[in-house]
PDB file of N, CA and C in Angstrom:
ATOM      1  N   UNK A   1     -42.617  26.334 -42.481  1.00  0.00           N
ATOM      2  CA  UNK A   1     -41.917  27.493 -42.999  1.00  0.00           C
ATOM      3  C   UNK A   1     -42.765  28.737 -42.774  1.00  0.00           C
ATOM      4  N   UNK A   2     -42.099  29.415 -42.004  1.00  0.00           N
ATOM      5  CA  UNK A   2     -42.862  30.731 -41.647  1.00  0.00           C
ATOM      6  C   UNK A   2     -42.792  32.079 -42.634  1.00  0.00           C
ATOM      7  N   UNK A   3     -43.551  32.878 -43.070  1.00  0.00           N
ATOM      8  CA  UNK A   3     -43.212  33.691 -44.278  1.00  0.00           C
ATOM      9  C   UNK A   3     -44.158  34.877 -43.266  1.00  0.00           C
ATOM     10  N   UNK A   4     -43.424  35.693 -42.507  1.00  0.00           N
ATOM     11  CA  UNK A   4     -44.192  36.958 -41.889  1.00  0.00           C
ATOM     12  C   UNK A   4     -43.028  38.529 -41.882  1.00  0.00           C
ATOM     13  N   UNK A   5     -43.376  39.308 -41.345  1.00  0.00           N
ATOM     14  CA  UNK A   5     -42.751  40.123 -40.636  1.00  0.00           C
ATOM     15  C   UNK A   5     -41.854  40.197 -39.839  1.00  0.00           C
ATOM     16  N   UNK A   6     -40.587  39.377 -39.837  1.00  0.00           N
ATOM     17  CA  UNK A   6     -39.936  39.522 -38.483  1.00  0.00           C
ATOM     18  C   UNK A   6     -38.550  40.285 -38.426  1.00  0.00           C
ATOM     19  N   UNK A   7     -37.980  40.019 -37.004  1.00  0.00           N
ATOM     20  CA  UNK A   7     -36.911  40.832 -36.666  1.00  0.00           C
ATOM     21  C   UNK A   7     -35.378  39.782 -36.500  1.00  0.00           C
ATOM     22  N   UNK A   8     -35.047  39.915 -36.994  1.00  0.00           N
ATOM     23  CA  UNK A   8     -33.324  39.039 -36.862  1.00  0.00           C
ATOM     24  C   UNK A   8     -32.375  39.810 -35.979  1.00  0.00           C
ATOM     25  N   UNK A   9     -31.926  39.642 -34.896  1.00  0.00           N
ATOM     26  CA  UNK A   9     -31.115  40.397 -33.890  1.00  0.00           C
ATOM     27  C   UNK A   9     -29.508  39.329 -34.273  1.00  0.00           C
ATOM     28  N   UNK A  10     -28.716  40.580 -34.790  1.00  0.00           N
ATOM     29  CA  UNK A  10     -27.627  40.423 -34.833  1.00  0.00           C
ATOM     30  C   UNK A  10     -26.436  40.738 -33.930  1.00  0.00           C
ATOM     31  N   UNK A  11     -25.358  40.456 -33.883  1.00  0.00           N
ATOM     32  CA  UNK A  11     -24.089  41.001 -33.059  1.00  0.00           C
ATOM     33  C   UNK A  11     -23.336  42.888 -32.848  1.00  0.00           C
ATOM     34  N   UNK A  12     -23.559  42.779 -34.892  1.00  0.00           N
ATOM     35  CA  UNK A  12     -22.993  43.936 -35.110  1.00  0.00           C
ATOM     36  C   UNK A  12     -23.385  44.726 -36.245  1.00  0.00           C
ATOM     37  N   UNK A  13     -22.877  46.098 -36.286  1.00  0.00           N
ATOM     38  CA  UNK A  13     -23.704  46.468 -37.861  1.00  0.00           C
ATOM     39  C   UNK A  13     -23.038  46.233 -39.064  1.00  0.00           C
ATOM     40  N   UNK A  14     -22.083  45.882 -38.824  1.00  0.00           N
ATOM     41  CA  UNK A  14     -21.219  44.853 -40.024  1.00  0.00           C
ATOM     42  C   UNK A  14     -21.730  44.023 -39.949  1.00  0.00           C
ATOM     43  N   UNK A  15     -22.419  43.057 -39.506  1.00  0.00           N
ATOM     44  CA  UNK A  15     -23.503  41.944 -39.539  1.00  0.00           C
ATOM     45  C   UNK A  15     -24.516  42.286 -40.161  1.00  0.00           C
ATOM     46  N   UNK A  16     -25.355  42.684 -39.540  1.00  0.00           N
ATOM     47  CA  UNK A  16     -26.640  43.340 -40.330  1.00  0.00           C
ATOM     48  C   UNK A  16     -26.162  43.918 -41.850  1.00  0.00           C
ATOM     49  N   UNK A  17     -25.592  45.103 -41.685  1.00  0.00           N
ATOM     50  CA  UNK A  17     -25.123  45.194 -43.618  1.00  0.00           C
ATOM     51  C   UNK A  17     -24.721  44.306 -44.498  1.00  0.00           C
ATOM     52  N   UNK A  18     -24.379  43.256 -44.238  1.00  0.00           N
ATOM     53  CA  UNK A  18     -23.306  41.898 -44.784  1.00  0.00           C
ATOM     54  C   UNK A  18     -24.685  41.587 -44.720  1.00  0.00           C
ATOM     55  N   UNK A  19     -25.460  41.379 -44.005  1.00  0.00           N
ATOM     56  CA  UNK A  19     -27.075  40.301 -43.810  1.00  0.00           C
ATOM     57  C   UNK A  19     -27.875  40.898 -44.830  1.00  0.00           C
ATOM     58  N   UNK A  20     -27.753  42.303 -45.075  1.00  0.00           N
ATOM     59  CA  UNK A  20     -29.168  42.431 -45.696  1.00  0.00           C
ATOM     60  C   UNK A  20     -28.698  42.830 -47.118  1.00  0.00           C
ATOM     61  N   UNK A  21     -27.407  42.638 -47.381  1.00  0.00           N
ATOM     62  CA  UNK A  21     -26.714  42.507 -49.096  1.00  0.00           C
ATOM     63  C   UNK A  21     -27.514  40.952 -49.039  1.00  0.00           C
ATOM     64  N   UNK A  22     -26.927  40.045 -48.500  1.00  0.00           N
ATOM     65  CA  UNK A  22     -27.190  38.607 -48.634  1.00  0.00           C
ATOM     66  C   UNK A  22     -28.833  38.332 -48.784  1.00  0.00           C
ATOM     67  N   UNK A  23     -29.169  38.829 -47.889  1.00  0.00           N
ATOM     68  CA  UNK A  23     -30.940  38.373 -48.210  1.00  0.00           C
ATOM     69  C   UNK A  23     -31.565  39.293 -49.293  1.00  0.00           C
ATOM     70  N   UNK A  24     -30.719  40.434 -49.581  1.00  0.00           N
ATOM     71  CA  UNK A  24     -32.068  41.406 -50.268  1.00  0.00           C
ATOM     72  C   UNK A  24     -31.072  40.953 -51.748  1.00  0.00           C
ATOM     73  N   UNK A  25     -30.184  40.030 -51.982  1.00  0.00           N
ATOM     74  CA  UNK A  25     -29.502  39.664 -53.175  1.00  0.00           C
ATOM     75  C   UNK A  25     -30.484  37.871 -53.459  1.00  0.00           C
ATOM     76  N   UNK A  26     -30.916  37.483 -52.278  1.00  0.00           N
ATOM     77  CA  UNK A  26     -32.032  36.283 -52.492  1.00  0.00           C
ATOM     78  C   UNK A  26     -33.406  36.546 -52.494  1.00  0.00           C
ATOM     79  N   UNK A  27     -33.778  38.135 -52.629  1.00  0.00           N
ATOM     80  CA  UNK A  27     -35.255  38.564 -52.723  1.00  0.00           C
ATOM     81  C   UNK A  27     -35.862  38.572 -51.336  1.00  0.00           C
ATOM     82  N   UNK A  28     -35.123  38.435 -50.435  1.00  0.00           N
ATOM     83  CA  UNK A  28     -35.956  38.837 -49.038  1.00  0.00           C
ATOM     84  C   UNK A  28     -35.307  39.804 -48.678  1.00  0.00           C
ATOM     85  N   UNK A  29     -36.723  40.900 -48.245  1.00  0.00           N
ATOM     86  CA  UNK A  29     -36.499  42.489 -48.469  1.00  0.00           C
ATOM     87  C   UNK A  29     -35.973  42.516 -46.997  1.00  0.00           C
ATOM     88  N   UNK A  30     -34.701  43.526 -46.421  1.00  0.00           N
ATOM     89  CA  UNK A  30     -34.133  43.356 -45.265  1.00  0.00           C
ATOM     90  C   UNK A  30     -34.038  45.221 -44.664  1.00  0.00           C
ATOM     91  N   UNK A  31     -34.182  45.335 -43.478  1.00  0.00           N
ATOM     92  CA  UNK A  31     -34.115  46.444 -42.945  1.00  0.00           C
ATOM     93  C   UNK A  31     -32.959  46.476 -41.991  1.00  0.00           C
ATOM     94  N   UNK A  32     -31.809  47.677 -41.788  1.00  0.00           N
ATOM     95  CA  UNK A  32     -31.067  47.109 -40.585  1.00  0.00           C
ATOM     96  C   UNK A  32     -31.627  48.622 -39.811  1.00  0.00           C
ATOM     97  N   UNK A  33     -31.664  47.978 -38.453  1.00  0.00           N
ATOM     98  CA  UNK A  33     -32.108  49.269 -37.742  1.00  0.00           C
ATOM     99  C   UNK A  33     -31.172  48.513 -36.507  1.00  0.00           C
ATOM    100  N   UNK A  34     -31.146  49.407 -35.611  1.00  0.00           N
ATOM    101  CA  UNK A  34     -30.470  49.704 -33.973  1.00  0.00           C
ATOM    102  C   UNK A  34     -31.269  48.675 -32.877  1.00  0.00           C
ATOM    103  N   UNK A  35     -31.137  48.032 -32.292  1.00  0.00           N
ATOM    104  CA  UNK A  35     -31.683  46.426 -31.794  1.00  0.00           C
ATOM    105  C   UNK A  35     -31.900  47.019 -30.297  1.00  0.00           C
ATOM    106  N   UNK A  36     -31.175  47.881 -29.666  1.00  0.00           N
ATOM    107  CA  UNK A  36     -31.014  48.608 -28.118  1.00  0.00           C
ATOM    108  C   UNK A  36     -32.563  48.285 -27.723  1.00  0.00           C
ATOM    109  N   UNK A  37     -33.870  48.981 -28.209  1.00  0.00           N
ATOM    110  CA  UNK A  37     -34.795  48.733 -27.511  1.00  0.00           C
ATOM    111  C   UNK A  37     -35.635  47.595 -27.981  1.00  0.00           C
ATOM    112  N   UNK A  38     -35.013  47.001 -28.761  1.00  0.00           N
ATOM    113  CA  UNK A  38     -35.814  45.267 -29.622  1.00  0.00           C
ATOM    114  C   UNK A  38     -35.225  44.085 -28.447  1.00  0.00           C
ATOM    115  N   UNK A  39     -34.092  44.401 -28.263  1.00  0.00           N
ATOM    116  CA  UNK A  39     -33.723  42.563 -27.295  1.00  0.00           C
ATOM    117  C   UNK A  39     -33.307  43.221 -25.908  1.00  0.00           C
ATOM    118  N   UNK A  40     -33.463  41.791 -25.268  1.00  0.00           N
ATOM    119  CA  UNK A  40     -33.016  41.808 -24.124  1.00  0.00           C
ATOM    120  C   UNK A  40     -31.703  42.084 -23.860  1.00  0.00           C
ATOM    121  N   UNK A  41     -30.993  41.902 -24.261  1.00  0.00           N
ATOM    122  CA  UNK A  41     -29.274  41.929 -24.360  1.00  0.00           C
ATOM    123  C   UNK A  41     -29.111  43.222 -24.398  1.00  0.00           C
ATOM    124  N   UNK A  42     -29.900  44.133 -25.141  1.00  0.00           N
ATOM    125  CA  UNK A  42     -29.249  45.602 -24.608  1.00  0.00           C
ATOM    126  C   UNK A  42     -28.474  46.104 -25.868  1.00  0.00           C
ATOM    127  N   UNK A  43     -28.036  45.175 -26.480  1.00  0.00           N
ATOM    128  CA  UNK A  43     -27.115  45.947 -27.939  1.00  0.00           C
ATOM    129  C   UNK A  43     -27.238  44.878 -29.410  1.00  0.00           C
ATOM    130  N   UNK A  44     -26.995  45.471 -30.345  1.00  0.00           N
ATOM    131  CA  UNK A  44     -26.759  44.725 -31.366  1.00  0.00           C
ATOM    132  C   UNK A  44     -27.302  45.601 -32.524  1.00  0.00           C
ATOM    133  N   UNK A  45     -27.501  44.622 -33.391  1.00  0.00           N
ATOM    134  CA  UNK A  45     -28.187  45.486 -34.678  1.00  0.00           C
ATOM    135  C   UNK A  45     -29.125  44.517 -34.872  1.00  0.00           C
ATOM    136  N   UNK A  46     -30.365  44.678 -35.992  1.00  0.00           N
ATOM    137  CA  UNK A  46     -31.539  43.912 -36.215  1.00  0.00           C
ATOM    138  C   UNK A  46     -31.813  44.380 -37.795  1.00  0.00           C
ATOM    139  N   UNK A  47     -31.942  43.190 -38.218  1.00  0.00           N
ATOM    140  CA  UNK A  47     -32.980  42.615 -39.617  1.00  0.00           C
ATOM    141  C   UNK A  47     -34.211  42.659 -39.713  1.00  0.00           C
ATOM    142  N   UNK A  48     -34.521  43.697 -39.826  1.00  0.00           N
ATOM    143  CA  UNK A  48     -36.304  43.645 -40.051  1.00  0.00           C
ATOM    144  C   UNK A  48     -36.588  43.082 -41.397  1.00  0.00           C
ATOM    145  N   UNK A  49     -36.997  41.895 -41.738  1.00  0.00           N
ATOM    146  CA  UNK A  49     -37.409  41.286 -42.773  1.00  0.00           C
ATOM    147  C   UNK A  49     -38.816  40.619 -43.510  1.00  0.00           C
ATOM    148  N   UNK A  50     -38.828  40.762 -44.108  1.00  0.00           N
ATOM    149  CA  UNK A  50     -40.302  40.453 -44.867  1.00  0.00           C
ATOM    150  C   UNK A  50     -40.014  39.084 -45.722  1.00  0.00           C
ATOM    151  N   UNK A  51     -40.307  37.807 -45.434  1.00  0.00           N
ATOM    152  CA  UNK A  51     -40.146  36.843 -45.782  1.00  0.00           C
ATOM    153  C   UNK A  51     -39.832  35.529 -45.219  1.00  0.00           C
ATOM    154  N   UNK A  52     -39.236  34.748 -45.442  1.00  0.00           N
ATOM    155  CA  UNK A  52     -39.303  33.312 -44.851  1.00  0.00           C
ATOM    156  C   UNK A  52     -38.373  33.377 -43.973  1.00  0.00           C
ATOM    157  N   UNK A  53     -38.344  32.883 -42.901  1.00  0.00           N
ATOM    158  CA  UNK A  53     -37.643  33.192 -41.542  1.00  0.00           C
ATOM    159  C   UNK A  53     -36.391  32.059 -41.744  1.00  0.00           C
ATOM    160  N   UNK A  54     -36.786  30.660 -41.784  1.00  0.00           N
ATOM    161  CA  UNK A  54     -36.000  29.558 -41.652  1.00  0.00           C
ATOM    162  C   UNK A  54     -34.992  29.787 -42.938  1.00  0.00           C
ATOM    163  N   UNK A  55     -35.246  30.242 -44.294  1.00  0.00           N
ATOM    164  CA  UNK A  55     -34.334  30.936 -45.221  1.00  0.00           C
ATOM    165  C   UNK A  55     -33.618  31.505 -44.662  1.00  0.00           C
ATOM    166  N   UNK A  56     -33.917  32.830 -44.332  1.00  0.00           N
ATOM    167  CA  UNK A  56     -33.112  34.038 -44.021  1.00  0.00           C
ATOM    168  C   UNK A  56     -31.994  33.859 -43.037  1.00  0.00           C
ATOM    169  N   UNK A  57     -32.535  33.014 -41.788  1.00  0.00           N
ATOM    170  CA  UNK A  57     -31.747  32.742 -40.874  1.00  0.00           C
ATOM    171  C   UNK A  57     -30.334  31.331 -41.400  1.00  0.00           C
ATOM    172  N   UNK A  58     -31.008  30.689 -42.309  1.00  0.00           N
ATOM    173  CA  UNK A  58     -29.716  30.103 -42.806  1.00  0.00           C
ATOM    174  C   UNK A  58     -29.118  30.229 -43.866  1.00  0.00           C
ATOM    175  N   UNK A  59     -30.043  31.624 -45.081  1.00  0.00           N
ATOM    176  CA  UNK A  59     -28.299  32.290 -45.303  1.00  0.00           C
ATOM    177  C   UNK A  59     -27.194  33.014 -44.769  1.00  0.00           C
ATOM    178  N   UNK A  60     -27.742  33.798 -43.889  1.00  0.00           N
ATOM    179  CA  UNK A  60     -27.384  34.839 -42.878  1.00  0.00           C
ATOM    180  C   UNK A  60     -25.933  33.115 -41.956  1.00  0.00           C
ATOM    181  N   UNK A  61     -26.560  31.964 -42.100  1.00  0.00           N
ATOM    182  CA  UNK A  61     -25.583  31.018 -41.187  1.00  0.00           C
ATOM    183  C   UNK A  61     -24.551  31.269 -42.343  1.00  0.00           C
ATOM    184  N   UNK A  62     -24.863  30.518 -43.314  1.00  0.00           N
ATOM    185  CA  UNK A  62     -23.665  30.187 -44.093  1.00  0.00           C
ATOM    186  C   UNK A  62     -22.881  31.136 -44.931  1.00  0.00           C
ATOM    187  N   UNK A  63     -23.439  32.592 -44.115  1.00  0.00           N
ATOM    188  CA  UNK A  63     -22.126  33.589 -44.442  1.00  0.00           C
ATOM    189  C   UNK A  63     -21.408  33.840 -43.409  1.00  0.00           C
ATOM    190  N   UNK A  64     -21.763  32.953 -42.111  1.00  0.00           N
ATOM    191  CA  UNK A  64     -21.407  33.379 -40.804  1.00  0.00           C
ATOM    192  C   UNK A  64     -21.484  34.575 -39.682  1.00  0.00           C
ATOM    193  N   UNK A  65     -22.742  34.826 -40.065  1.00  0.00           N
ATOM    194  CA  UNK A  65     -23.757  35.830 -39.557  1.00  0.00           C
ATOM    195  C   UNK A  65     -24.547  34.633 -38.350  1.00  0.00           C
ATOM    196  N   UNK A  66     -24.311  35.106 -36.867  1.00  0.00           N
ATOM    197  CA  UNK A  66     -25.240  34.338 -36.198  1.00  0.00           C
ATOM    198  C   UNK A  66     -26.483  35.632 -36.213  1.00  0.00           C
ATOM    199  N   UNK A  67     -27.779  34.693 -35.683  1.00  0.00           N
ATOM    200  CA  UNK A  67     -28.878  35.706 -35.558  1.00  0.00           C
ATOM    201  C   UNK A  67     -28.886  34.776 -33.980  1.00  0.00           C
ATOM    202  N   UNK A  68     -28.855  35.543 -33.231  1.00  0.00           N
ATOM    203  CA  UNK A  68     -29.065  35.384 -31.527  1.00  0.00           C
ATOM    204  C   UNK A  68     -30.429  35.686 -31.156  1.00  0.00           C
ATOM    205  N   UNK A  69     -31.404  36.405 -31.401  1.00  0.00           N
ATOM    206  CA  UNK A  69     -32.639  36.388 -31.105  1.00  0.00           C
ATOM    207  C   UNK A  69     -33.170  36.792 -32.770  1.00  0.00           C
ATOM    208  N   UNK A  70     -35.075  35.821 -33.053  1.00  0.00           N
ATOM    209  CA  UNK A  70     -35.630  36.213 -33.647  1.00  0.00           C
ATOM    210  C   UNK A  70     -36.902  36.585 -33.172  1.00  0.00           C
ATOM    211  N   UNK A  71     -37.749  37.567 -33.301  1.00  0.00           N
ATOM    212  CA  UNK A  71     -39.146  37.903 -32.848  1.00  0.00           C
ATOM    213  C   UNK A  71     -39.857  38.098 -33.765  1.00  0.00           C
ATOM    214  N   UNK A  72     -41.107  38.063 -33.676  1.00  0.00           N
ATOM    215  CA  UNK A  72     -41.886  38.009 -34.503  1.00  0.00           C
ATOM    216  C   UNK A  72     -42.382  36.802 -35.511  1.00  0.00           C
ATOM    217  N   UNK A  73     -43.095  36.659 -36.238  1.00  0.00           N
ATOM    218  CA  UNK A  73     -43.252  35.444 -37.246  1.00  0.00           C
ATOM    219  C   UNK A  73     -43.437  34.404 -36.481  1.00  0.00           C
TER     220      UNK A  73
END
């Protein structure tokens, strides 16, 4: 279980806002910022988060939030 700094690359910014009610309502602190120069893909939105990665990424599942790239952690 990884507990660092990382980045969650989402689809959309209705994703990311829906993501970071959900994690910052389970105590992992969530940032949404603009993903354009974070991934390869060129677009999306991103979760800058402070906390456990393998959490975050499967509440973010079971609201049906995919995270397509994570970096960092």
């Amino acid at each position: 279980m990884a507990v660092n700094d990382s980045v969650l690359i989402v689809r959309s910014v209705t994703n990311a806002i829906k993501g970071q009610k959900i994690l910052e309502s389970n105590r992992i602190p969530a940032y949404v910022q603009r993903a354009s120069s974070l991934n390869r893909q060129g677009c999306g939105y991103a979760l800058k988060i402070s906390g456990n990665i393998e959490t975050a990424v499967n509440l973010l599942a079971r609201a049906g939030i995919q995270v397509v790239e994570i970096q960092g952690g």
